[in-house]
Structure formats: structure tokens, C-alpha cells
Protein backbone atom coordinates (compact mmCIF):
# COMPACT_ATOMS: atom_id res chain seq x y z
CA UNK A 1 -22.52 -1.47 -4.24
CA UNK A 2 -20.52 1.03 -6.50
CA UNK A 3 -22.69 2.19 -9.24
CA UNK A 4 -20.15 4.48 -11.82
CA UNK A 5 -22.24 5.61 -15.14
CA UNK A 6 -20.81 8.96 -15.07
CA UNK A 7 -17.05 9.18 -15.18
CA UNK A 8 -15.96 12.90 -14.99
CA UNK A 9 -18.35 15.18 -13.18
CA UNK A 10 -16.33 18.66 -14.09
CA UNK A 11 -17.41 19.26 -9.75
CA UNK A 12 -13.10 19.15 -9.36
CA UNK A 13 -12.37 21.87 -11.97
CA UNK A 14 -12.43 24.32 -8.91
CA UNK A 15 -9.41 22.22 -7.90
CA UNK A 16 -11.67 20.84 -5.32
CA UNK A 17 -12.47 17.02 -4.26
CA UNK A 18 -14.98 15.42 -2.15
CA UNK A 19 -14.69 13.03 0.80
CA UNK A 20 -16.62 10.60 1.77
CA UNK A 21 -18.38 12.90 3.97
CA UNK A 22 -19.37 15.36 1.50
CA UNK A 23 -17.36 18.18 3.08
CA UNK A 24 -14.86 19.30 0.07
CA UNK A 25 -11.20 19.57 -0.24
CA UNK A 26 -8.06 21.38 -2.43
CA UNK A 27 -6.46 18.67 -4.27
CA UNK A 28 -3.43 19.11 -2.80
CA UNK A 29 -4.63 18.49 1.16
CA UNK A 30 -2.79 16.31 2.75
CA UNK A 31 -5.51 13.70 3.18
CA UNK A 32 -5.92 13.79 -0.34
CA UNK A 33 -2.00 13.32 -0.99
CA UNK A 34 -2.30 10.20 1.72
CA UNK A 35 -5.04 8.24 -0.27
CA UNK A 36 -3.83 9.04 -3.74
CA UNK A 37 -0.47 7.49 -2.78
CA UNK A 38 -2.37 4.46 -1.15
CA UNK A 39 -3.45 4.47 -4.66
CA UNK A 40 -0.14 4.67 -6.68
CA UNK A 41 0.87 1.85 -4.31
CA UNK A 42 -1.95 -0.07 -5.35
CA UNK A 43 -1.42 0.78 -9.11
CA UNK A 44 2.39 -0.51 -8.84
CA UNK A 45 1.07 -3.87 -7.07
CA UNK A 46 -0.87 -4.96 -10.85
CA UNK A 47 2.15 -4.04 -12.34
CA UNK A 48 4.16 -6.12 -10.06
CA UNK A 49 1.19 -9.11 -10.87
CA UNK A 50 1.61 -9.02 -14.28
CA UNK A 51 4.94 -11.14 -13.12
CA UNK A 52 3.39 -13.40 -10.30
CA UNK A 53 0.82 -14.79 -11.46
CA UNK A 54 2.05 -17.61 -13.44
CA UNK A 55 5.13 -17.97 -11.53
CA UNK A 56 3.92 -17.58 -7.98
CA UNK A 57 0.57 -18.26 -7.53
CA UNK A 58 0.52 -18.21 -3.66
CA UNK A 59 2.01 -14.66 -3.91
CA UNK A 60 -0.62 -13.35 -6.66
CA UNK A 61 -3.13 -14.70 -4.21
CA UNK A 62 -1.85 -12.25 -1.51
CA UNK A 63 -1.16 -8.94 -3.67
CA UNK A 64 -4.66 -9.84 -4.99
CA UNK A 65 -6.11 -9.38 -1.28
CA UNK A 66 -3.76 -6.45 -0.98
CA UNK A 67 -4.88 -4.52 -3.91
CA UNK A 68 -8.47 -4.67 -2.44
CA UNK A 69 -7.42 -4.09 1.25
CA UNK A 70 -5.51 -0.87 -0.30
CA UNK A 71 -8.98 0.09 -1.95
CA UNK A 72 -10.36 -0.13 1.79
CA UNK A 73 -7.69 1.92 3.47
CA UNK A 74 -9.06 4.70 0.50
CA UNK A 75 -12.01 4.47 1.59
CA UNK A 76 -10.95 4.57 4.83
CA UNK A 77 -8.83 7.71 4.74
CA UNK A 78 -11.46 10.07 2.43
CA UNK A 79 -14.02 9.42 4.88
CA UNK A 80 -12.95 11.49 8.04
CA UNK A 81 -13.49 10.05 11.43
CA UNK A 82 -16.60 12.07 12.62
CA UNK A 83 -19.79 12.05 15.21
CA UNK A 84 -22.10 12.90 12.58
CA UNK A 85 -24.39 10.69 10.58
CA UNK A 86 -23.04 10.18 7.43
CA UNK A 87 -26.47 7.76 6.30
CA UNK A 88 -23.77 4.43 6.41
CA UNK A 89 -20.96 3.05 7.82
CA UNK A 90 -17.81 3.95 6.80
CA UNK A 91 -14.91 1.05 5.44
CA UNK A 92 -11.92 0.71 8.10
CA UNK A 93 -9.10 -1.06 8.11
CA UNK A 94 -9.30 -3.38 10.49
CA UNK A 95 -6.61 -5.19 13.02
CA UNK A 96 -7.45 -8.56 11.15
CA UNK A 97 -6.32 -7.31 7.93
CA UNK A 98 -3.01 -5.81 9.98
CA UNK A 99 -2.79 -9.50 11.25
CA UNK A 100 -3.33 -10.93 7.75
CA UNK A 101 -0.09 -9.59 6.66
CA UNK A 102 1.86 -10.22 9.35
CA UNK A 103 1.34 -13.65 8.49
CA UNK A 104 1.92 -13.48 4.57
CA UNK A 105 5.42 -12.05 6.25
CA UNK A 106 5.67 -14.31 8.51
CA UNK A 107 4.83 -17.71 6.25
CA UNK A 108 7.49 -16.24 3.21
CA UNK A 109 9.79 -15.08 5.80
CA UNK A 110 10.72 -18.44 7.20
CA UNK A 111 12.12 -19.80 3.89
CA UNK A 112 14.75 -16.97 3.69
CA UNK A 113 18.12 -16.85 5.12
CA UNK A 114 19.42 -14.38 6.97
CA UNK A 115 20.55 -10.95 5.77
CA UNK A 116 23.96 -10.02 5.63
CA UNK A 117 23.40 -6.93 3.45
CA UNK A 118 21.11 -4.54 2.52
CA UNK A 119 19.26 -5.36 -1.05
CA UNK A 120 19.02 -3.05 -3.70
CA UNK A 121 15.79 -2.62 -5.15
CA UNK A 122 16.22 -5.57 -8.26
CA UNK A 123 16.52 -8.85 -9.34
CA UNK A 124 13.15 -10.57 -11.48
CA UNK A 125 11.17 -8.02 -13.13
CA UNK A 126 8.57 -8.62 -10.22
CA UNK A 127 10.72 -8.41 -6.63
CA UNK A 128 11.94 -5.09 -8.77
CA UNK A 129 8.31 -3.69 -9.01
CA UNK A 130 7.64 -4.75 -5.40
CA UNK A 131 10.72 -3.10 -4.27
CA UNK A 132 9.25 0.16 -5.78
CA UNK A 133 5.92 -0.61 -4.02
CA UNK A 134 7.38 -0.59 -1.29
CA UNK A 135 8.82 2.79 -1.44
CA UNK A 136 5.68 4.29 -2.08
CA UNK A 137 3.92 2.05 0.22
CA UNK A 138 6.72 3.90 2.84
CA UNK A 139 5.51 7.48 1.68
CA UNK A 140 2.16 6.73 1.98
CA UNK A 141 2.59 5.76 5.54
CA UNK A 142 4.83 9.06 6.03
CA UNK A 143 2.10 11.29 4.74
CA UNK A 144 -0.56 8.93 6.86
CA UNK A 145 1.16 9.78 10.55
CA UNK A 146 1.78 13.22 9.10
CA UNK A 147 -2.15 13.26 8.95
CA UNK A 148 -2.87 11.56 12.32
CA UNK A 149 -0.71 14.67 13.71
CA UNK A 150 -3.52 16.93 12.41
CA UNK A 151 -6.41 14.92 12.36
CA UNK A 152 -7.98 12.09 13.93
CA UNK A 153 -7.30 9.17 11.29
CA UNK A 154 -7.99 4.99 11.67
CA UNK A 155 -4.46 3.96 13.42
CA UNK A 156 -4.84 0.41 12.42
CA UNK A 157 -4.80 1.82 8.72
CA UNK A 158 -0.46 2.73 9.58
CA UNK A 159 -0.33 -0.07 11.39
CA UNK A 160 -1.18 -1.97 8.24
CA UNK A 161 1.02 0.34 5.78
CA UNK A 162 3.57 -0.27 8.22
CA UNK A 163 3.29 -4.07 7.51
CA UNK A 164 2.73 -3.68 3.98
CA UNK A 165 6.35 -2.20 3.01
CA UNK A 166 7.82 -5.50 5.26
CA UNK A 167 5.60 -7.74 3.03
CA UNK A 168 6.94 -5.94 -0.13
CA UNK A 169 10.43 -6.25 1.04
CA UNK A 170 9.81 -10.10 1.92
CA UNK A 171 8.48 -10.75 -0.91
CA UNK A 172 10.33 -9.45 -3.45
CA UNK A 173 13.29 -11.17 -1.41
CA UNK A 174 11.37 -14.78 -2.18
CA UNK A 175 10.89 -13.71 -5.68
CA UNK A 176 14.12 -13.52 -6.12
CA UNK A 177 14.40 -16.91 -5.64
CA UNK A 178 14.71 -16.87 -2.49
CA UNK A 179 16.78 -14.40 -1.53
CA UNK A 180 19.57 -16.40 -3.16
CA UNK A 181 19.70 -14.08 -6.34
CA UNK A 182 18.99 -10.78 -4.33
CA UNK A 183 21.28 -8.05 -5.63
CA UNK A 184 23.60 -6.74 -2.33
CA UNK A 185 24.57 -3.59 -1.71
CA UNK A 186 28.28 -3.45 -1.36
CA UNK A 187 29.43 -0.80 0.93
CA UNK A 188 32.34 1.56 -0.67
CA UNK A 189 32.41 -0.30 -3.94
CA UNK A 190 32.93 2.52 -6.37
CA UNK A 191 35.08 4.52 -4.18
């Protein structure tokens, strides 16, 4: 259980921040940069909600579970993979979760017709906030394998980040209606 009754701690004036492990980081490390952008995803998926819930209730059901999966890849990526005893046992993403979405995709998916175009990010006020979650969704998985190139990270943690900007992109295609109001890029058009 999370117990907060202390909000700012003054121990990351120094420009410092802790891990899970204790072990202390500059703000700007790259595993920091990973799981604060896991994090602006995250924050961009309640805006996005603010627009499903009353209209899509099967979709606000699934950014609901991704919100907290999102706080679990956090967790996941400030607490390095190590051999020593850290006194619990760290949160991981876990190939279930990876397999969760893949079946969100997969269950939207088949009610949409083909592609003929790429969509620009737009549309309903929500497939336009889940377009730019999945953006950031997309950075956050470029600064992730950046990581794994330094340091031994949770792969099923990409894996799902990898899943989670095809979900976005899905779903923002279903929320707008469909697909059938998507806005389409036109190639050339204001040459």
C-alpha cells in the first residue's frame, strides 16, 4: 500500500531523484526521462476520458486499465533490474498485460475498414487526444529501447508500449465513428 502524508520532501533540490532502489539519479537520466514520459502518456489518457466515458463506455473501461498498467510500467522502470535485495518485489509489466492489449486492438480493430490513407491526428475531441497519446506513448517507447541499450530494463514493458501506440491509433480510429469520419491525409494537396 502507498502511504503519501508528505508531499514535497526538498531531497530533489540537488536536482537529484530516487529509484526504487534507493540508489539516486540527475533528473535528467535517461531512465528518469523514460518513466516521466510513461507518465505524460498517462496524464493525456484522463484527458482523452474526460470524452469516453459517457460516449464509449467499453473504451473508458480499457484506458481505465491502461492508466493503471502505465502506473506499473513506472514502477517498473524506476526500479532497476538488480541481484540485490531490495526488502520486496518489484512491479513488472507482464506478457499478460502485453496480451491484454493486443486484444482491446484486436476486438476494435475488426469493426474498421480498411485504410486507404494515413489519418491525421483529429476528428472528436477524444480520437484527437488519443492521437496525441499516442505520440508520446511512441517517445516513451523510443527513450525505453534507448535505455535497454544501456541498461538491463523489463522487455515486456516495450513490448507493451509498442502495443499501446496501435491501441491509441485504433481507437481513436473507432472514436471517430468508426473510422468513417477519420480526417485523411491527402498527399500533395497544398502544393
Amino acid at each position: 500500500m502507498v502511504v503519501l502524508n508528505k508531499i514535497y520532501t526538498k531531497t530533489g533540490d540537488n536536482g537529484t531523484t530516487a529509484l526504487g532502489s534507493g540508489e539516486r539519479r540527475p533528473k535528467y537520466d535517461l531512465r528518469i526521462d523514460a518513466y516521466g514520459t510513461v507518465d505524460e502518456t498517462n496524464a493525456i489518457v484522463g484527458m482523452a476520458r474526460l470524452h469516453t466515458a459517457s460516449v464509449v463506455p467499453d473504451i473508458d473501461a480499457v484506458l481505465n486499465r491502461i492508466q493503471n498498467d502505465l502506473f506499473d510500467l513506472g514502477a517498473d522502470l524506476a526500479t532497476p533490474e538488480t541481484d540485490q535485495d531490495l526488502g520486496y518485489e518489484p512491479l513488472r509489466i507482464t506478457d499478460g498485460q502485453v496480451s491484454a492489449i493486443e486484444d482491446a486492438i484486436d476486438t476494435l480493430n475488426a469493426d474498421l475498414s480498411p485504410l486507404r490513407s494515413f489519418v491525421l491526428p483529429g476528428g472528436s475531441a477524444a480520437s484527437a487526444h488519443l492521437h496525441l497519446a499516442r505520440t508520446v506513448s511512441r517517445r516513451a517507447e523510443r527513450l525505453m529501447v534507448e535505455l535497454a541499450d544501456r541498461e538491463t530494463i523489463n522487455q515486456a514493458g516495450i513490448r507493451y508500449m509498442n502495443r499501446l501506440s496501435d491501441y491509441f491509433f485504433v481507437a481513436s480510429r473507432y472514436l471517430n465513428n468508426k473510422g468513417e469520419e477519420d480526417v485523411l491525409w491527402v498527399p500533395g494537396k497544398n502544393r
